[in-house]
Protein backbone atom coordinates (compact mmCIF):
# COMPACT_ATOMS: atom_id res chain seq x y z
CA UNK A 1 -44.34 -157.48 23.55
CA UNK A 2 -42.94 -155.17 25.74
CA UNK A 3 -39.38 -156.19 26.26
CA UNK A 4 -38.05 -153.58 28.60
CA UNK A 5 -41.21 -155.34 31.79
CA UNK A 6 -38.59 -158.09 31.21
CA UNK A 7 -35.33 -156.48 32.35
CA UNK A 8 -36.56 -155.22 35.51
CA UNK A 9 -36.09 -158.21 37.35
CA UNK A 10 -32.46 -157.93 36.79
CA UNK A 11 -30.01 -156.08 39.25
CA UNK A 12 -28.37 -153.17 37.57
CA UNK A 13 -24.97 -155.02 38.40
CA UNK A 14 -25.97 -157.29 35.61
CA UNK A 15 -27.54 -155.30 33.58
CA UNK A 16 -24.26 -152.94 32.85
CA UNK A 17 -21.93 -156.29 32.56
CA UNK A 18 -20.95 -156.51 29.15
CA UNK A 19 -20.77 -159.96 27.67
CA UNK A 20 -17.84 -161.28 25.47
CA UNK A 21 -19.55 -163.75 23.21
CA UNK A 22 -18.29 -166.25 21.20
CA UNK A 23 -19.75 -166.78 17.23
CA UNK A 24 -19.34 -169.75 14.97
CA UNK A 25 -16.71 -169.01 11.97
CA UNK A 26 -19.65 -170.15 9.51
CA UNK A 27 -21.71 -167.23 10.73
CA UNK A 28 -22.30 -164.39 8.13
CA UNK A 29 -20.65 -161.23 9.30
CA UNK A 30 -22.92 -158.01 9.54
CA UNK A 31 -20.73 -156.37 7.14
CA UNK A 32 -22.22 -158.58 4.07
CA UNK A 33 -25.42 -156.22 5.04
CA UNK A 34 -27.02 -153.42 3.59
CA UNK A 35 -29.85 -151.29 5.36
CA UNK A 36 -31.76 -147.73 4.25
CA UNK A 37 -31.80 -145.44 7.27
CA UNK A 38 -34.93 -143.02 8.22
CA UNK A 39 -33.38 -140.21 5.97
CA UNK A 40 -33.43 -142.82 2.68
CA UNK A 41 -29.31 -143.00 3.05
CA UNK A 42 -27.69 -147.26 2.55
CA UNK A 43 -26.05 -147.80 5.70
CA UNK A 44 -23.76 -150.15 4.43
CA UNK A 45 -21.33 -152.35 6.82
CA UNK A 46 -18.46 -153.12 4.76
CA UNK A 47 -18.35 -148.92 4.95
CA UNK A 48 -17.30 -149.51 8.16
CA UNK A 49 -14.93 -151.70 8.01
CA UNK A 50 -12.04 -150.67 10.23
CA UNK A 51 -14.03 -149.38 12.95
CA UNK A 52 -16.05 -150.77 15.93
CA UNK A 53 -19.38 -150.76 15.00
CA UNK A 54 -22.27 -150.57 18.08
CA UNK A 55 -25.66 -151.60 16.72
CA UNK A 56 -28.04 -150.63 18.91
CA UNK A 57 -31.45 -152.17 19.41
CA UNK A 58 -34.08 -150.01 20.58
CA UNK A 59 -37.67 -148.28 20.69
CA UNK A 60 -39.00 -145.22 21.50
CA UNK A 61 -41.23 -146.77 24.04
CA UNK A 62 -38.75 -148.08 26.49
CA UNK A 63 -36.94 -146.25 29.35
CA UNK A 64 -34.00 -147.48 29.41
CA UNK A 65 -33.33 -147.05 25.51
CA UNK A 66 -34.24 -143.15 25.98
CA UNK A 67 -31.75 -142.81 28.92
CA UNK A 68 -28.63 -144.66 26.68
CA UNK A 69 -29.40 -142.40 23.84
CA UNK A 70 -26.86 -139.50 24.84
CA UNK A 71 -24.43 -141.71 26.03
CA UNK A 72 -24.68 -143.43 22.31
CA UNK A 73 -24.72 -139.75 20.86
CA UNK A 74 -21.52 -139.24 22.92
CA UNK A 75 -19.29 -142.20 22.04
CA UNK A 76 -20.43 -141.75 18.37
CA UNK A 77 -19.68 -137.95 17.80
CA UNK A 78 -16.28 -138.74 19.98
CA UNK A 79 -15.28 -141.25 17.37
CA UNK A 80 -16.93 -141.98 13.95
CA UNK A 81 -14.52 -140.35 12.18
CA UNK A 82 -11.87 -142.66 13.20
CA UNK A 83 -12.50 -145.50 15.56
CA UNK A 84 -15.94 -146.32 15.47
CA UNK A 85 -19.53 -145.29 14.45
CA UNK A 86 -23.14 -146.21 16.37
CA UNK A 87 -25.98 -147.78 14.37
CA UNK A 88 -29.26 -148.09 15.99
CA UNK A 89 -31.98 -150.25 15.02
CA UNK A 90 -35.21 -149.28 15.79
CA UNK A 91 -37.54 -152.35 16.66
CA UNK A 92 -40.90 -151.14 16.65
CA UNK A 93 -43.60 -150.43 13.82
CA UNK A 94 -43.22 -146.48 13.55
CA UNK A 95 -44.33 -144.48 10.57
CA UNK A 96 -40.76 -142.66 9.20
CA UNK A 97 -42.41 -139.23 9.68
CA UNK A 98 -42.56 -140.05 13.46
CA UNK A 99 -39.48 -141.76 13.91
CA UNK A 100 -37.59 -139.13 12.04
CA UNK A 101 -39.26 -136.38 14.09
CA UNK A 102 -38.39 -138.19 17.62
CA UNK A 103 -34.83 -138.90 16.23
CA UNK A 104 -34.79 -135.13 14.88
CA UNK A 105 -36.28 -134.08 18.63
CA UNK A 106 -33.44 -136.49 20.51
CA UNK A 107 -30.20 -134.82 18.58
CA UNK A 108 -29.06 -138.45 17.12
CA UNK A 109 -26.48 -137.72 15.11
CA UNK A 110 -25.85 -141.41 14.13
CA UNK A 111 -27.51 -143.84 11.77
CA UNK A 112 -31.32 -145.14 12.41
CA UNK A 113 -32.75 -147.97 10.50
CA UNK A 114 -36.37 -148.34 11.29
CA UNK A 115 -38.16 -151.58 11.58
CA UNK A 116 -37.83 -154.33 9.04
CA UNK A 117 -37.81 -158.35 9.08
CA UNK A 118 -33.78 -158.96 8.22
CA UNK A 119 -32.81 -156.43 11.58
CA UNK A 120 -32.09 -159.10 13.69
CA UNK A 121 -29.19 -160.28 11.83
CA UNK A 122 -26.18 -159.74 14.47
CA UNK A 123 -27.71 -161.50 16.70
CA UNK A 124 -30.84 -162.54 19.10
CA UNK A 125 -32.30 -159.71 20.88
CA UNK A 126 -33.45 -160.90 23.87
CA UNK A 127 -34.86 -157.82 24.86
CA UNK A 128 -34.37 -153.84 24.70
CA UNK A 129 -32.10 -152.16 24.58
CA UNK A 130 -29.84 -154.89 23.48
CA UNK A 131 -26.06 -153.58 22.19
CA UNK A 132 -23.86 -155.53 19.93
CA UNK A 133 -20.00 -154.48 19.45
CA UNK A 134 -18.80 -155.47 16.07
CA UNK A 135 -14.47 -155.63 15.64
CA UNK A 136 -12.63 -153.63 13.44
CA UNK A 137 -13.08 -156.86 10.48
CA UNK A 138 -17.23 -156.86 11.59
CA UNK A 139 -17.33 -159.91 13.73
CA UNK A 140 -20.00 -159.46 16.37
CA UNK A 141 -17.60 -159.80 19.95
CA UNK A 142 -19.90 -158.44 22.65
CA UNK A 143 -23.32 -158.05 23.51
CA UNK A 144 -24.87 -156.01 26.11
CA UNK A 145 -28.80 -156.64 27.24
CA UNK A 146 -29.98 -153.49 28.71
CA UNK A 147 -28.54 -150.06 29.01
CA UNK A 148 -24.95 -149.07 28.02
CA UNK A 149 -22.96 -146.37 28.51
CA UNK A 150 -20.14 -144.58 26.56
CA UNK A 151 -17.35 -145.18 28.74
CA UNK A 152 -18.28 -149.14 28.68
CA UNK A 153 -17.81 -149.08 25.02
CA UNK A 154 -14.93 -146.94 25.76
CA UNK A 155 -13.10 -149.52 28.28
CA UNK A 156 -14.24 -152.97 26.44
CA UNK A 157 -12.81 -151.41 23.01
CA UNK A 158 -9.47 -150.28 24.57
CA UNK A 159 -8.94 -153.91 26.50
CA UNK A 160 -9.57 -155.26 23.15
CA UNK A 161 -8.00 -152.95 20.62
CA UNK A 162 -5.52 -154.65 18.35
């Protein structure tokens, strides 16, 4: 399925508006989760705890994932070792040897989980990229379908920040 054919119909104006959403207090928080990244380390939530936490849905396949990628390099050197840390979850069937090399070749400096059934676990991901923002205690707060950028993490966290 090609996800990003999908987007296009959208205008970019709604494309960069980023979505508060609303979750059910029953609903398991990401943090419970534990995932192996493409260089064998856990990627653990409740190690984030305290921070924002962007998970990032994406492949290497789709345009508008490969143009986000610096900005998600950006915000995530600028802040993981305070405010917040990236995550991105690759969504397509990729040997590791390939996606390490095209993560190695793209300078991302922040955790990659490759493909697996329990990735969807934030939330639906209606297509790609899709961006989650996680509060400082891990509940999912905002969603983004289609690119992001670091200064719109930047502007929701700071209007939000506790």
């Amino acid at each position: 399925m090609n996800y990003c054919n999908g987007l296009k119909r959208y205008s970019t104006a709604v494309l960069l508006l980023f979505v508060s959403l609303f979750f059910s207090a029953g609903q398991a928080a990401p943090s419970d989760f534990q995932f192996v990244d493409i260089h064998g380390e856990t990627v653990d939530f409740e190690d984030y705890r305290g921070k924002w936490v962007v998970v990032n849905y994406w492949a290497t396949w789709c345009p508008p994932c490969l143009e986000e990628i610096p900005e998600l390099i950006h915000f995530h050197e600028r802040h993981k070792n305070d405010t917040a840390v990236v995550v991105g979850f690759n969504m397509e069937e990729k040997s590791p040897e390939l996606l390490s090399e095209f993560v190695e070749e793209n300078m991302m400096t922040y955790p990659v989980v490759p493909m697996s059934d329990d990735l969807a676990l934030v939330g639906d991901v209606p297509g790609l990229p899709t961006t989650y923002l996680l509060d400082p205690t891990g509940k999912p707060v905002a969603m983004q379908v289609g690119e992001i950028t670091a200064e719109m993490l930047e502007k929701f966290i700071a209007g939000n920040n506790r």
